[in-house]
N, C-alpha and C. Protein backbone atom coordinates (compact mmCIF):
# COMPACT_ATOMS: atom_id res chain seq x y z
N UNK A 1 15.04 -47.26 71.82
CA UNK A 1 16.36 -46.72 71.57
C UNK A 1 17.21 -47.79 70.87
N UNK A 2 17.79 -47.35 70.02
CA UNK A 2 18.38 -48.43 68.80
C UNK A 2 19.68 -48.56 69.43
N UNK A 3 20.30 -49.85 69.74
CA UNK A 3 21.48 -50.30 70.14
C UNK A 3 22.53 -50.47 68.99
N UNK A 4 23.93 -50.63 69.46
CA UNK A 4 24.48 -51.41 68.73
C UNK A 4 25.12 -52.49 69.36
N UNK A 5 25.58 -53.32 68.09
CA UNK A 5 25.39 -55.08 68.20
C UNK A 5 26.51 -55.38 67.37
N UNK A 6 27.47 -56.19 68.19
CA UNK A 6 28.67 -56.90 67.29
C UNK A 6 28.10 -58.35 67.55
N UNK A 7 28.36 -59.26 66.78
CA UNK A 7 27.97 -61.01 66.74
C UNK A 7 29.44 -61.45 66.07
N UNK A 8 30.02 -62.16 66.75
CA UNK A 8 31.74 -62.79 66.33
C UNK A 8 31.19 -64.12 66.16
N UNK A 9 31.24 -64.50 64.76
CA UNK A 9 30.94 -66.33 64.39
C UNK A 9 32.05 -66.64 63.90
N UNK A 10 31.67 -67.60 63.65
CA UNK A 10 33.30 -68.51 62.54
C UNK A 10 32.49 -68.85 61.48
N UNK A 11 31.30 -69.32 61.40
CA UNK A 11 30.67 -68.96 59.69
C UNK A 11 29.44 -67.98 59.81
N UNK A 12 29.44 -67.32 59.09
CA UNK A 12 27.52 -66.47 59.19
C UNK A 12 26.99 -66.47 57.12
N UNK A 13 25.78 -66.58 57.63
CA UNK A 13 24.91 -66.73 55.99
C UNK A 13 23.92 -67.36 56.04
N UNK A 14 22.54 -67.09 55.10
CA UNK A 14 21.70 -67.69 55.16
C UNK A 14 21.87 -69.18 54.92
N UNK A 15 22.67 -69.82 54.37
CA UNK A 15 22.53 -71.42 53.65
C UNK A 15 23.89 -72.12 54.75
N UNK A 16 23.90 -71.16 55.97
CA UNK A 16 25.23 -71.52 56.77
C UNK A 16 23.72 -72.58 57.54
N UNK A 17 24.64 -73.42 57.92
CA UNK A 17 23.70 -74.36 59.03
C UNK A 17 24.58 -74.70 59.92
N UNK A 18 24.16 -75.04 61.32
CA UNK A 18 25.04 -75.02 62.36
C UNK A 18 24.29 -74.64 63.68
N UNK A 19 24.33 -75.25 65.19
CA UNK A 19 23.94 -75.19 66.10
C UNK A 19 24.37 -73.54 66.56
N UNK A 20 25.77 -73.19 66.85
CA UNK A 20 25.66 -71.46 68.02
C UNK A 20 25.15 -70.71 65.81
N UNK A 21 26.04 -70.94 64.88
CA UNK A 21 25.47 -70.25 63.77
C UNK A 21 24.16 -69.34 63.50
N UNK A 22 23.24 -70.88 63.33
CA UNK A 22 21.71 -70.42 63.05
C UNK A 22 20.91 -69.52 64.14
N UNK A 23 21.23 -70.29 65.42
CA UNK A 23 20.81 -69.35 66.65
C UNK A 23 21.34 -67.63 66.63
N UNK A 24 22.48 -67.78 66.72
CA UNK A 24 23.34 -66.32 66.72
C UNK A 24 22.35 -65.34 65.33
N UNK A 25 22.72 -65.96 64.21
CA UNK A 25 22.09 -65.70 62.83
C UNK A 25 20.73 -64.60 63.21
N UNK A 26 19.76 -65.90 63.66
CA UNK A 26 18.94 -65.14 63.97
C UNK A 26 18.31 -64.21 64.71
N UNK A 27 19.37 -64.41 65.59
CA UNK A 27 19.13 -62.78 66.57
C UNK A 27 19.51 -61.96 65.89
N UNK A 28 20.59 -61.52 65.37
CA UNK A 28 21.39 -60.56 64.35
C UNK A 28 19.81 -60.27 63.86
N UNK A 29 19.67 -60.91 63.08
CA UNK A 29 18.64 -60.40 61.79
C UNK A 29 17.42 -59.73 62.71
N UNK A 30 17.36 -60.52 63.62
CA UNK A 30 15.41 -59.71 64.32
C UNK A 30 16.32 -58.64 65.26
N UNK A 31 17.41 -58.02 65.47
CA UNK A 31 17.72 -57.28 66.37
C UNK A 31 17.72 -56.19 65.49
N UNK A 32 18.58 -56.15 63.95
CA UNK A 32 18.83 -55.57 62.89
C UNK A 32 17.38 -54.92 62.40
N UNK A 33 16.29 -56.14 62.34
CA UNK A 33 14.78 -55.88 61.68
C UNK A 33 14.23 -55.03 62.64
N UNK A 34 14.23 -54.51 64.08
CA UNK A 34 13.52 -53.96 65.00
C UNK A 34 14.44 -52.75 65.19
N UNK A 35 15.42 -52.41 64.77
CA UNK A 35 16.20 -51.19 63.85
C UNK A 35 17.54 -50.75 64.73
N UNK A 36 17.88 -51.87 65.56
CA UNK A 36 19.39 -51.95 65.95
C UNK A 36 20.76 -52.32 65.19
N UNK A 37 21.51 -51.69 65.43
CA UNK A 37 22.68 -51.49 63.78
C UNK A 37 23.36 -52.61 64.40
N UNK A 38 23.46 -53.35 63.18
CA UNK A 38 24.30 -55.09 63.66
C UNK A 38 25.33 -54.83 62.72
N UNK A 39 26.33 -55.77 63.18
CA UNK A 39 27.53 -56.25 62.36
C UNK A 39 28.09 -57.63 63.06
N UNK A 40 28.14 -58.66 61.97
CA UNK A 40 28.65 -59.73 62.25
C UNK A 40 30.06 -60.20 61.91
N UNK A 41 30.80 -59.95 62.44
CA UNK A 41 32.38 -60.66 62.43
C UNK A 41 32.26 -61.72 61.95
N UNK A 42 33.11 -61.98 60.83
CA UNK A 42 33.33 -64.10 60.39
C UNK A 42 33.84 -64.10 59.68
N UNK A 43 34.37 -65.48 59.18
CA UNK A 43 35.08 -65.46 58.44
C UNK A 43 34.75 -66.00 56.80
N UNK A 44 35.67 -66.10 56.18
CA UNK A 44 35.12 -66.75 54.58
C UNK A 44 34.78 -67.82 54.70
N UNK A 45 34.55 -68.70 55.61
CA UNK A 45 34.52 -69.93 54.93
C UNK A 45 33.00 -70.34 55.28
N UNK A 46 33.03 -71.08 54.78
CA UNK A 46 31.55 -71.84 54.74
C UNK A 46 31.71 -72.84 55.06
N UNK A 47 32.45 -74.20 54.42
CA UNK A 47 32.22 -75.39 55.25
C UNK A 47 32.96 -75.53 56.69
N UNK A 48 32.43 -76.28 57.89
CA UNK A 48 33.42 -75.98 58.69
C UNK A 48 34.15 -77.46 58.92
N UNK A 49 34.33 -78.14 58.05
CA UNK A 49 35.71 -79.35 57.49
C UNK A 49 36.37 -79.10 57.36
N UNK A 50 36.23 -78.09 55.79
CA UNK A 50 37.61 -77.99 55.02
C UNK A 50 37.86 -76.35 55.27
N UNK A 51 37.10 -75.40 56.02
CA UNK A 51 37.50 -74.13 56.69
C UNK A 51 37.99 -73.36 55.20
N UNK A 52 38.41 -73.60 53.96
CA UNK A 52 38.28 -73.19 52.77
C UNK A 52 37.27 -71.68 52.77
N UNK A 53 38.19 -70.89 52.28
CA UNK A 53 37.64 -69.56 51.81
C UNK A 53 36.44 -69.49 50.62
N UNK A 54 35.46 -69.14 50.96
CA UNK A 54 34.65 -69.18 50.02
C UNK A 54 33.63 -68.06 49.62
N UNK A 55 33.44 -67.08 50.52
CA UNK A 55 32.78 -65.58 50.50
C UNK A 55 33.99 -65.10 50.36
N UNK A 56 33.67 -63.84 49.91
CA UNK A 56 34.86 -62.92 49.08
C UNK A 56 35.24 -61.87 50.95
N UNK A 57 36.36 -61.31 50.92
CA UNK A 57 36.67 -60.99 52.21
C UNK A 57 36.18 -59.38 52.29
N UNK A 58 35.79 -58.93 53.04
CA UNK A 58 35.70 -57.59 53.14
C UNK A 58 34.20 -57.54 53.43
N UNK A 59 33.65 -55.96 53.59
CA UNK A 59 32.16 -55.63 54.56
C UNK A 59 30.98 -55.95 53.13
N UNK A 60 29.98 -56.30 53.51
CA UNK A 60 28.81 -56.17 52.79
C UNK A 60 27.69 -56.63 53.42
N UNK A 61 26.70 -56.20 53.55
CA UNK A 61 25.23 -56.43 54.15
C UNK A 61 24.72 -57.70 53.64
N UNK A 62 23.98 -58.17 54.42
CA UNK A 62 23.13 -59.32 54.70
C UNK A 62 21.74 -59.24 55.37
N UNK A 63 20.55 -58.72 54.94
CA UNK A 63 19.30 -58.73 55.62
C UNK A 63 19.49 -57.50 56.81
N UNK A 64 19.77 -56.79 56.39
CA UNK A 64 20.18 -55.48 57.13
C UNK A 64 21.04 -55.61 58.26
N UNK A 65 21.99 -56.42 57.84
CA UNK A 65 23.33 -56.87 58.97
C UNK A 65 24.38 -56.50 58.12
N UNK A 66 25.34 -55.82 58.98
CA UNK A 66 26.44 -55.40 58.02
C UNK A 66 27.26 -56.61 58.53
N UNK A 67 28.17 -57.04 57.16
CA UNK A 67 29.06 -58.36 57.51
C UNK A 67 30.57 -57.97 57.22
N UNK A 68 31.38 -58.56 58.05
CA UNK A 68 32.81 -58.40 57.96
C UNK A 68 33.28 -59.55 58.20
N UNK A 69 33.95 -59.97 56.58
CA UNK A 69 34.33 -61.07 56.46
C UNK A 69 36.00 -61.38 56.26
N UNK A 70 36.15 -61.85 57.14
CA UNK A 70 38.13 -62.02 57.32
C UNK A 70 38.81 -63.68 56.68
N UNK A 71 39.27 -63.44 55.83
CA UNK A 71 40.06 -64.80 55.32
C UNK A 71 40.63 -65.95 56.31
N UNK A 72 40.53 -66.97 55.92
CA UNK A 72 40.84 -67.85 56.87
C UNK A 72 42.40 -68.54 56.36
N UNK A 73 43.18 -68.33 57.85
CA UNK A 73 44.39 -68.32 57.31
C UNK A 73 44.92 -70.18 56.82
N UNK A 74 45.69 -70.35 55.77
CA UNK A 74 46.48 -71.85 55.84
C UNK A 74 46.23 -72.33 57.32
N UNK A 75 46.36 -73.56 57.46
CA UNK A 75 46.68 -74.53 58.78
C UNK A 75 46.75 -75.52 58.77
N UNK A 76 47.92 -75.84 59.79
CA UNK A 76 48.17 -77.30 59.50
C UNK A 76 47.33 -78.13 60.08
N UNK A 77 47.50 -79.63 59.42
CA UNK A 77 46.35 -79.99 60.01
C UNK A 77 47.08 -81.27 60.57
């Protein structure tokens, strides 16, 4: 019976590297591949230094993971 699956990261992507990331990552994908409907919450950015927007914002699939990607707001630092 096919579940569904939310995954909330602060970065997700194949070329993302990162300790909870890669782990999380790959459950998504083998939960998604064994035909449970995923969606991963995250945000644009990619590096997690400069937290800089760098995926475009809004839904699009990833290895049969649907992705929802939310802008990362200014902050002071």
């Amino acid at each position: 019976m096919a579940k569904k699956l939310a995954f909330v990261l602060p970065r997700f992507g194949r070329d993302i590297v990162g300790g909870a990331e890669t782990l999380a990552g790959a459950i998504a994908r083998k939960c998604a591949a064994r035909g449970d409907s995923v969606t991963v919450l995250t945000t644009c950015a990619r590096d997690n230094r400069t937290w800089e927007n760098h995926f475009e914002a809004g839904v699009s699939e990833e290895d049969q993971v649907r992705v929802m990607r939310f802008l990362v707001d200014e902050r002071q630092l």
